[in-house]
N, C-alpha and C. Protein backbone atom coordinates (compact mmCIF):
# COMPACT_ATOMS: atom_id res chain seq x y z
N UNK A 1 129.47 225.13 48.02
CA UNK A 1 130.69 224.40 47.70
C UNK A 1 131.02 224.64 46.23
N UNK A 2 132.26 224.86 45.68
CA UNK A 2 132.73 225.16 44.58
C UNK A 2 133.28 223.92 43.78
N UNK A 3 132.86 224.02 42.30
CA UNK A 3 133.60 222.85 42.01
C UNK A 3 135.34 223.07 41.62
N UNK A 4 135.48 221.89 41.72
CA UNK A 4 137.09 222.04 41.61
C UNK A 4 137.36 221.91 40.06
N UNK A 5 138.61 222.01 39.32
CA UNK A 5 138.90 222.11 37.90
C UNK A 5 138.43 221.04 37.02
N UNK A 6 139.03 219.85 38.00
CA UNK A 6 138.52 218.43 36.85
C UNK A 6 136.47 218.33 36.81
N UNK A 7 136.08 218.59 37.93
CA UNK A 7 134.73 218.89 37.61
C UNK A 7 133.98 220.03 36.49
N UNK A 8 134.86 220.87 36.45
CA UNK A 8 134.61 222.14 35.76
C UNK A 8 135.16 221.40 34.08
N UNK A 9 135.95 220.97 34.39
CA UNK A 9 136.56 220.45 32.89
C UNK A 9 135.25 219.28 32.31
N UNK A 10 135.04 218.27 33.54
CA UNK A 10 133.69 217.42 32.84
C UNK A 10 132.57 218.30 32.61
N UNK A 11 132.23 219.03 33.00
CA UNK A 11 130.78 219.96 32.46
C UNK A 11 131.13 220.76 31.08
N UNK A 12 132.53 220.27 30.91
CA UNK A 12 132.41 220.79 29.09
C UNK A 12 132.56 220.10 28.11
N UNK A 13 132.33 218.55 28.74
CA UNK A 13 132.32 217.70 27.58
C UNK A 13 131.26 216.97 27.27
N UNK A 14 130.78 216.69 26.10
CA UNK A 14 129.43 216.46 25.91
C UNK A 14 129.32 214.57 24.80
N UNK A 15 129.41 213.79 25.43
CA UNK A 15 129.14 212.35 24.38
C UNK A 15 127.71 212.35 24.08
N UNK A 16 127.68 211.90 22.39
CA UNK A 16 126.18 211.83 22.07
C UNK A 16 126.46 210.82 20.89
N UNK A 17 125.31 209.63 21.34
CA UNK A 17 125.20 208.48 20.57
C UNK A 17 124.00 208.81 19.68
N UNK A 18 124.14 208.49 18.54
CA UNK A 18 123.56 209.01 16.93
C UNK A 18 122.94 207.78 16.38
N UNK A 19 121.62 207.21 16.19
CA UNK A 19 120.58 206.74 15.60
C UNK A 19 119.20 206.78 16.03
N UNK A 20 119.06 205.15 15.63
CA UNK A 20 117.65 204.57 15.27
C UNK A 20 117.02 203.82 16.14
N UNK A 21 116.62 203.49 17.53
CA UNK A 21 117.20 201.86 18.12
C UNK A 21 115.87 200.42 17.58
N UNK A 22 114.83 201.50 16.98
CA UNK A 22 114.00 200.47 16.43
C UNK A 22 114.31 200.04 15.10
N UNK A 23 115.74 200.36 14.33
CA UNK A 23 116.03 200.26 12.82
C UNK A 23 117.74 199.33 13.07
N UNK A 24 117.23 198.10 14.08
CA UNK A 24 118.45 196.98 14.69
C UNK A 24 119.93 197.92 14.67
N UNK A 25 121.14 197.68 13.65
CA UNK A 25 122.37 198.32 13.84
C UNK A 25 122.24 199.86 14.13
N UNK A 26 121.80 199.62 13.54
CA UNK A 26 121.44 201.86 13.13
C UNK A 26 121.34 202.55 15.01
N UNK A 27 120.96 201.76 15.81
CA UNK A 27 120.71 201.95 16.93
C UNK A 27 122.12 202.10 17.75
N UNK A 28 123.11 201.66 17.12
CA UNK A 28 124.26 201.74 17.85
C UNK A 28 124.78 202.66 18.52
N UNK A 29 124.86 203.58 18.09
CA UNK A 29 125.33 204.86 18.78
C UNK A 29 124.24 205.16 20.31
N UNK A 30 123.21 204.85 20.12
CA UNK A 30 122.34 205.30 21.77
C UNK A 30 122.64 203.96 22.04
N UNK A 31 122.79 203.08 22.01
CA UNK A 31 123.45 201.69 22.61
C UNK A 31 124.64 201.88 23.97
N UNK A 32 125.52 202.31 22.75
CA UNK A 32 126.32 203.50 23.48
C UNK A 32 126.29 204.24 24.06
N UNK A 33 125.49 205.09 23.96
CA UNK A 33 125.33 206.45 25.13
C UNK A 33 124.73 205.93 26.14
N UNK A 34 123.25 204.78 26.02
CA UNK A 34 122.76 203.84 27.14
C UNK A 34 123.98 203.45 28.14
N UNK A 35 125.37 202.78 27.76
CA UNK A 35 126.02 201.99 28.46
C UNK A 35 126.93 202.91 29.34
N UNK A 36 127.34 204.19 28.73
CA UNK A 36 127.84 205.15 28.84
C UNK A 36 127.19 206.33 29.50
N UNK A 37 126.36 206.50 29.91
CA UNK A 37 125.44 207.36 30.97
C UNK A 37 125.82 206.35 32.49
N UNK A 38 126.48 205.04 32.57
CA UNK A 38 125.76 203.97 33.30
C UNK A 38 127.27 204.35 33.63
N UNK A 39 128.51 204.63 32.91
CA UNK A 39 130.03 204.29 33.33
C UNK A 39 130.61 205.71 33.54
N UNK A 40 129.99 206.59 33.09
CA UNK A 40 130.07 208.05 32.91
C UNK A 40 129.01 209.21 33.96
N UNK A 41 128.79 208.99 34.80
CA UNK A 41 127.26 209.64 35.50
C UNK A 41 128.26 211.06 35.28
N UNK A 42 129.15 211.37 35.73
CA UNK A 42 129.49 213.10 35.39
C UNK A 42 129.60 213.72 34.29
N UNK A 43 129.37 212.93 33.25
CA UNK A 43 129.30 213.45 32.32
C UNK A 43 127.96 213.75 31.12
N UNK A 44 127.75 214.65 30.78
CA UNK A 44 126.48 214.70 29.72
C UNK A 44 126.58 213.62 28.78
N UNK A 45 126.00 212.54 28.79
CA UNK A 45 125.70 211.67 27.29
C UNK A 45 124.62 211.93 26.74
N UNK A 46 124.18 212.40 25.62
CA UNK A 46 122.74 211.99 24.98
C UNK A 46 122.66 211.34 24.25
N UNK A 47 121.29 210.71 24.12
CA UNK A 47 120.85 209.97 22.69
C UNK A 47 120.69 210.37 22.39
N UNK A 48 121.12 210.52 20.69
CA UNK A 48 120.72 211.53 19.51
C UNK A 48 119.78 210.36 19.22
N UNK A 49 118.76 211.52 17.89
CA UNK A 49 118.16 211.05 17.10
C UNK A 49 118.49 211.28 15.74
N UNK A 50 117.88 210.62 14.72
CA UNK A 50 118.81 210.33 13.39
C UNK A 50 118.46 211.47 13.00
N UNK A 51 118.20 212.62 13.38
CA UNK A 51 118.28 214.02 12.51
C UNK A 51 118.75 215.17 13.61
N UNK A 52 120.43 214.87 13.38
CA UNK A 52 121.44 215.65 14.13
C UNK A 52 121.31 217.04 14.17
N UNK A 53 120.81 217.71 13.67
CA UNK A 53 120.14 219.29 13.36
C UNK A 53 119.84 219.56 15.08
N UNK A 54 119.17 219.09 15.98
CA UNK A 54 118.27 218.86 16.61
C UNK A 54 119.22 219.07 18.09
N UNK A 55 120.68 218.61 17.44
CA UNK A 55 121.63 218.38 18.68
C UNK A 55 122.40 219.68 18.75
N UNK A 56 122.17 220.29 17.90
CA UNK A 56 123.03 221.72 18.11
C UNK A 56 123.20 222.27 19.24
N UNK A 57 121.81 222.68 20.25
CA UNK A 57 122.31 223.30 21.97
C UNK A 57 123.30 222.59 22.26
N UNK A 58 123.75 220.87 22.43
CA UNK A 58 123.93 220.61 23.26
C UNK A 58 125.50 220.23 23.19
N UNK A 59 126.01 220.77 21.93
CA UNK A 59 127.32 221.69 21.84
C UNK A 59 127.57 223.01 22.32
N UNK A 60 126.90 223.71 22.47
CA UNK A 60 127.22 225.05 23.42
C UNK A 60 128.14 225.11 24.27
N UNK A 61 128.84 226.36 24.43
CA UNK A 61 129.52 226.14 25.47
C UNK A 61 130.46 224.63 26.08
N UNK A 62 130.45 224.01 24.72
CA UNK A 62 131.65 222.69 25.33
C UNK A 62 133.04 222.80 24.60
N UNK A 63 133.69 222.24 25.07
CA UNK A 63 134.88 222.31 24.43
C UNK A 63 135.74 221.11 23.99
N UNK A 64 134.33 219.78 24.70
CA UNK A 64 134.91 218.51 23.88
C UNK A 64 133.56 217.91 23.23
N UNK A 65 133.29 217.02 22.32
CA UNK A 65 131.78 216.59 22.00
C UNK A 65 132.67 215.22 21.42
N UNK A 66 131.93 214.28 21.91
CA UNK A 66 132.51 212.86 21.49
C UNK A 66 131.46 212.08 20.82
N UNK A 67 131.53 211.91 19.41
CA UNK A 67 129.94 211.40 18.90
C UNK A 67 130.21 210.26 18.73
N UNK A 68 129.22 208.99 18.63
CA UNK A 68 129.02 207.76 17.92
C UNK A 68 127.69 207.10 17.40
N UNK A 69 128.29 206.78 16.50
CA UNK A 69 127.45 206.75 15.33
C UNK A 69 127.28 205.25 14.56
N UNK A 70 126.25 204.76 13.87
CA UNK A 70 126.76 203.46 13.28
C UNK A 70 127.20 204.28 11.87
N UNK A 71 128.07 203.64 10.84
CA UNK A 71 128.50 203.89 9.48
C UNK A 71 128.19 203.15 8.51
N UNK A 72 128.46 203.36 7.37
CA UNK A 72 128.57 202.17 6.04
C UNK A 72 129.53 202.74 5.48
N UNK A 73 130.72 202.09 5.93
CA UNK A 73 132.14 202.35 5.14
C UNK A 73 132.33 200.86 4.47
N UNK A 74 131.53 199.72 4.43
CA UNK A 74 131.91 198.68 3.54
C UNK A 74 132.75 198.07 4.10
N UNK A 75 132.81 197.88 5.31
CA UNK A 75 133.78 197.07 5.55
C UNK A 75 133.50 195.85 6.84
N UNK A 76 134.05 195.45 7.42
CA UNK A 76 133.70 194.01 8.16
C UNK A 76 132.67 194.72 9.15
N UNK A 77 131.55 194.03 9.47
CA UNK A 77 130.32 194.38 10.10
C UNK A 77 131.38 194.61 12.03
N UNK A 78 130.64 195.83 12.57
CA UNK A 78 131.51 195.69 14.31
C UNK A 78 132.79 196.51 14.13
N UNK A 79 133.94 196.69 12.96
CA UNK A 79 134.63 197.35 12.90
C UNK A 79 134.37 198.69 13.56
N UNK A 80 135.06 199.13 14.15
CA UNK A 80 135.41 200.55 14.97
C UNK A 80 136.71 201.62 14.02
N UNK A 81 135.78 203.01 13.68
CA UNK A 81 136.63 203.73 13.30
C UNK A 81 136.74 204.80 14.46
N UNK A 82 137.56 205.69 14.34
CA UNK A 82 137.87 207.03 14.61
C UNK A 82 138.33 208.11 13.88
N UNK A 83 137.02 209.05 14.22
CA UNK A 83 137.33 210.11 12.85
C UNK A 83 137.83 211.16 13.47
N UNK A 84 138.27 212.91 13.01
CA UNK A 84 138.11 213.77 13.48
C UNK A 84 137.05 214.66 12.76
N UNK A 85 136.58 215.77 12.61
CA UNK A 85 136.02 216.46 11.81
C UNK A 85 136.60 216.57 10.29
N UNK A 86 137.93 217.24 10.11
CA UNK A 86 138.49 217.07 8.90
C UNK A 86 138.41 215.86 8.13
N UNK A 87 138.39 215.17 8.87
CA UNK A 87 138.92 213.43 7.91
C UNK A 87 137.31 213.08 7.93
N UNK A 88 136.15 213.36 8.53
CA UNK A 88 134.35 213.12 8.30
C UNK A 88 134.57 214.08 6.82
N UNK A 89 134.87 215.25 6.67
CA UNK A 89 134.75 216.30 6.36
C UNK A 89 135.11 215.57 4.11
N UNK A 90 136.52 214.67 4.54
CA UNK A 90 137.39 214.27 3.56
C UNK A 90 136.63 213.17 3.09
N UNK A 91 135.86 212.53 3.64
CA UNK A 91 135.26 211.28 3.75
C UNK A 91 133.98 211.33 3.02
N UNK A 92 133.12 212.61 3.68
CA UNK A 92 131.87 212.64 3.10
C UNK A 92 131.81 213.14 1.39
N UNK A 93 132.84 213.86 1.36
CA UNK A 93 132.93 214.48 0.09
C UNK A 93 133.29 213.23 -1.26
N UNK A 94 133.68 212.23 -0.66
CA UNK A 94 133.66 210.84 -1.51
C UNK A 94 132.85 210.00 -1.64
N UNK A 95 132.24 209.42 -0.55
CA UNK A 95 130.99 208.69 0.01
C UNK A 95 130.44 208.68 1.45
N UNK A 96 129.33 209.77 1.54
CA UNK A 96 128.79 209.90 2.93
C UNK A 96 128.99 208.19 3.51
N UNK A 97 129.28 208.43 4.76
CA UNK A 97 129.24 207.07 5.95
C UNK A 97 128.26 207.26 6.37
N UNK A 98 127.58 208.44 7.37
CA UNK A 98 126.33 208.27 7.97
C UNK A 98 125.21 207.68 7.02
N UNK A 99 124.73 206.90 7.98
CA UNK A 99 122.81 206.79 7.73
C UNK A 99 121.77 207.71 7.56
N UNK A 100 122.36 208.81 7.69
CA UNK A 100 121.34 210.02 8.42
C UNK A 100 121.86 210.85 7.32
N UNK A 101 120.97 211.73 6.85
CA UNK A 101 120.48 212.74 5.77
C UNK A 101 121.38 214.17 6.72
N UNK A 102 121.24 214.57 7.60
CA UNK A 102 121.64 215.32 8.45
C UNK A 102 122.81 214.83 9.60
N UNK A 103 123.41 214.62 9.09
CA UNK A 103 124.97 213.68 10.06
C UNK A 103 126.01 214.47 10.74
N UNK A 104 126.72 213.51 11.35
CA UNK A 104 127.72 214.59 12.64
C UNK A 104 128.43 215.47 11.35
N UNK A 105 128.21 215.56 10.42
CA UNK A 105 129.58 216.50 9.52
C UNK A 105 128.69 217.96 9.51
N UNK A 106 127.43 217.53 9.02
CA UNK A 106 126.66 218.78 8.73
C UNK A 106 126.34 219.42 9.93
N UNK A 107 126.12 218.51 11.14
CA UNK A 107 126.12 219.41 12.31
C UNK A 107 127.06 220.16 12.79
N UNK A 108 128.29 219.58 12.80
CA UNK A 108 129.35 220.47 12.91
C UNK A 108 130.00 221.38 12.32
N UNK A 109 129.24 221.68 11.20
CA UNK A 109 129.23 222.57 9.99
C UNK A 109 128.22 223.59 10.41
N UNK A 110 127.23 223.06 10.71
CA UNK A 110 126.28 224.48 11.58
C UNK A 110 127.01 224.44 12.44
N UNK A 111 127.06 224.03 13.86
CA UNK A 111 127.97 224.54 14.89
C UNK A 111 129.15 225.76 14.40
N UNK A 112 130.01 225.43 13.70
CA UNK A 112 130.79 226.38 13.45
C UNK A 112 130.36 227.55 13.11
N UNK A 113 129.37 227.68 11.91
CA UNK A 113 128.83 228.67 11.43
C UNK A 113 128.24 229.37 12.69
N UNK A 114 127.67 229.04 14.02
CA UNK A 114 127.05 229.87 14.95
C UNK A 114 128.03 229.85 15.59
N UNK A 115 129.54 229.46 15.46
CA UNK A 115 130.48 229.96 16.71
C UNK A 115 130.31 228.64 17.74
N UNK A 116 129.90 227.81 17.92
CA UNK A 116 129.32 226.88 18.72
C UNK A 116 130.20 225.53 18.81
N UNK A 117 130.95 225.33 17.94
CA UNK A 117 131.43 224.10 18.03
C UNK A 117 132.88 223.60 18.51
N UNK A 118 132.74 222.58 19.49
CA UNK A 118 134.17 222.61 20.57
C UNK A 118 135.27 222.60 19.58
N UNK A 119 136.29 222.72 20.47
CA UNK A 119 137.55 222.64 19.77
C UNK A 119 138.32 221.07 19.29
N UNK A 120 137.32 220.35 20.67
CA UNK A 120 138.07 219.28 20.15
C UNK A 120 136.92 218.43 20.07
N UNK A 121 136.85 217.53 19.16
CA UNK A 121 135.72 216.67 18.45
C UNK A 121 136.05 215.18 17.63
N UNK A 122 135.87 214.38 18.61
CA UNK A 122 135.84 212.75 18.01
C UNK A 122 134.61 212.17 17.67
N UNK A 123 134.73 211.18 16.79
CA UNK A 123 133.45 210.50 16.32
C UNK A 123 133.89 209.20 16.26
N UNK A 124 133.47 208.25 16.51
CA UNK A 124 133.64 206.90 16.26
C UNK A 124 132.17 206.32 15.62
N UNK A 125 132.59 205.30 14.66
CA UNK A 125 132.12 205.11 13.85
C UNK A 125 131.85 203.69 13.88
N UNK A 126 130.59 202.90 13.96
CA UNK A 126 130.73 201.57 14.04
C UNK A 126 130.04 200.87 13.02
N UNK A 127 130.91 200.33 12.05
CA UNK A 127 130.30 199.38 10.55
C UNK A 127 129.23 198.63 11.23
N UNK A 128 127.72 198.97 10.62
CA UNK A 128 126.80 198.35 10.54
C UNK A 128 127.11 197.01 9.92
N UNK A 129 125.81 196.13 10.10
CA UNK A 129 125.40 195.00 9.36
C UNK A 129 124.40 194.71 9.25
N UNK A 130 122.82 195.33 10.02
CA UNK A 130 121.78 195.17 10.03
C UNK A 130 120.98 196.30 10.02
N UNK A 131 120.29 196.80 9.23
CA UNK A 131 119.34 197.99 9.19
C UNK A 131 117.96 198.24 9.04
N UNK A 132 117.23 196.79 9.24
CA UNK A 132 115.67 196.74 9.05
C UNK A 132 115.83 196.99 10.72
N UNK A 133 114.22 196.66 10.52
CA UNK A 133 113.20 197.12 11.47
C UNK A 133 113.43 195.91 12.72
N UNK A 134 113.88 196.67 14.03
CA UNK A 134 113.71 195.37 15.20
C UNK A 134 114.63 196.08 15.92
N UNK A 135 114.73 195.60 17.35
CA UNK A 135 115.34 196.09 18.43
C UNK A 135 116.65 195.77 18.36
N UNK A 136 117.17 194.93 18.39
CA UNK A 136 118.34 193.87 18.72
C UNK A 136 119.66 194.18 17.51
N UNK A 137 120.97 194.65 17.85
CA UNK A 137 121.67 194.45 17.33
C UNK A 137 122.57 193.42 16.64
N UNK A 138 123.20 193.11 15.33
CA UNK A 138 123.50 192.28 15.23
C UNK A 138 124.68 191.94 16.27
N UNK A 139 125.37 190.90 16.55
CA UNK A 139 126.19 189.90 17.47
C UNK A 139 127.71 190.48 17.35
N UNK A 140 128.49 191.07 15.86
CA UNK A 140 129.19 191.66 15.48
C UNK A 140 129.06 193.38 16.25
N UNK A 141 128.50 194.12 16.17
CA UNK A 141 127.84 195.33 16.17
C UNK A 141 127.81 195.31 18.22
N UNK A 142 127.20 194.34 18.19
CA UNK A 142 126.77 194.68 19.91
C UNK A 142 128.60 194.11 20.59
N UNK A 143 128.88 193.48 20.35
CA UNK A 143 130.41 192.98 20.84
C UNK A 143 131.03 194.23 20.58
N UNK A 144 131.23 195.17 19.55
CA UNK A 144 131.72 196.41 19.26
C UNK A 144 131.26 197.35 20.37
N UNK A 145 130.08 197.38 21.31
CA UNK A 145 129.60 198.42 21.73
C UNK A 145 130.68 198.42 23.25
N UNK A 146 130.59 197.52 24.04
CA UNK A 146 132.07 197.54 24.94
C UNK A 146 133.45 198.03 24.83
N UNK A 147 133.70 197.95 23.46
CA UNK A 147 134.58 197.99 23.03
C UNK A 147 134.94 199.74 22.56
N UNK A 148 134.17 200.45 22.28
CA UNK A 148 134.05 201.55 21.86
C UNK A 148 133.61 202.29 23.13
N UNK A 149 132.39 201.90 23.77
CA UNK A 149 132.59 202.35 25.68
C UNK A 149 133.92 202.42 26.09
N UNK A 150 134.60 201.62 26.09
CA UNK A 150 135.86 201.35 26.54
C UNK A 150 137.11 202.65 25.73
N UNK A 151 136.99 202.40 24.94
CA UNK A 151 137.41 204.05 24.01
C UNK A 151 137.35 205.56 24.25
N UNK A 152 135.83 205.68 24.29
CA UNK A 152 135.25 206.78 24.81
C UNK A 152 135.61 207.05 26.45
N UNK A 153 135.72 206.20 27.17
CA UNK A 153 136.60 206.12 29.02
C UNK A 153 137.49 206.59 28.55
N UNK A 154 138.69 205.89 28.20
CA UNK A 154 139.93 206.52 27.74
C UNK A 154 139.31 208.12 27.60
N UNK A 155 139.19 208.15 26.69
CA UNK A 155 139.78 209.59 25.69
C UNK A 155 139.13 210.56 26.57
N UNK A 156 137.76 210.06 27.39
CA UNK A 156 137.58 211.50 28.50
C UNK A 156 138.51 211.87 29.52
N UNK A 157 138.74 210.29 30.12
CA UNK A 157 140.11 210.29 31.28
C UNK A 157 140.86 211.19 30.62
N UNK A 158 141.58 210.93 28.89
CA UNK A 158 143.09 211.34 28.79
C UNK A 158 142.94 212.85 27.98
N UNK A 159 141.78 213.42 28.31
CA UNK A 159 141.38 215.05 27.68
C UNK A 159 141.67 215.60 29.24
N UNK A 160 140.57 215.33 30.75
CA UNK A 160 140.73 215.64 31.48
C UNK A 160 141.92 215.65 32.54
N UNK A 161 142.69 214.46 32.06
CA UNK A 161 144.14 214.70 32.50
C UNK A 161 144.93 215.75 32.39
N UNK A 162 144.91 215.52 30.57
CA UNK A 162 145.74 216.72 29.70
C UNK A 162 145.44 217.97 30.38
N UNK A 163 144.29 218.14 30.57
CA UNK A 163 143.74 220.15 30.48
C UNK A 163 143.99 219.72 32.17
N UNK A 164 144.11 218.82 33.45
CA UNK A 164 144.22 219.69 34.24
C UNK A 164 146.23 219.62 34.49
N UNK A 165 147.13 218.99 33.74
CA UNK A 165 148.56 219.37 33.34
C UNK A 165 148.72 220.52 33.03
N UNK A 166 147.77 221.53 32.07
CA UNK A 166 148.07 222.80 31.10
C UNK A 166 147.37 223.61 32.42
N UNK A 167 147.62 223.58 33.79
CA UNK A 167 146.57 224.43 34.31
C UNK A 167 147.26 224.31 35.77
């Protein structure tokens, strides 16, 4: 049996949630990919780990990669951003947001350099408030994680719409 287009279109998109989950907020992003493997089964989610280097295969061959991440942009704890590469790119060069020494900018900075990196690339970004040691997100932070699931639905629905219109 052959797959049909919109199947062929989900096997090129790749969500990957970016931390810590034993370092409380920092864990947000696999929070995410946890809830999102659960609402998403056709689609690849991984948990990253906080040294994004590591995630390079699993851009290959895609042509969408949807990351999330927790941030420190200073601003109200649970806030939800949305970046693209350029504007991570504009961002870091003022004050890195990631937690991580090796973050979605630098990975997608190798990606490119090997030819590897999709064309189209979102990151959402969720203002920490807690970063010691413990499981549990703060109350702000975990109310954000539905909320950004809910985001990430969208934007796969409205990629796989788009590309099967152009086709």
């Amino acid at each position: 049996m052959s797959k049909d287009k919109t199947d062929m279109k989900k096997d090129k998109i790749v969500i990957i949630g970016i931390g810590n989950p034993i370092m409380g907020d920092d864990g947000v992003g696999v929070a995410v990919a946890r809830k999102l493997s659960e609402m998403l089964p056709e689609i690849d989610v991984i948990e990253g780990s906080v040294y994004c280097a590591d995630l390079l295969p699993f851009l290959e061959r895609r042509t969408m990669a949807i990351f999330i991440d927790g941030i420190e942009a200073g601003e109200k704890a649970g806030s939800i951003f949305r970046f693209n590469p350029r504007e991570i790119a504009l961002e870091n060069n003022k004050t890195p947001l990631s937690l991580h020494e090796f973050g979605v900018s630098e990975l997608l900075a190798a990606a490119s350099l090997t030819d590897s990196c999709p064309e189209n690339v979102v990151v959402y970004g969720i203002q920490v408030k807690n970063i010691g040691v413990g499981m549990e997100l703060s109350e702000e932070v975990e109310r954000a994680v539905k909320k950004v699931c809910d985001l990430v639905v969208d934007e796969v629905k409205n990629y796989v719409e788009s590309s099967e219109s152009q086709n």
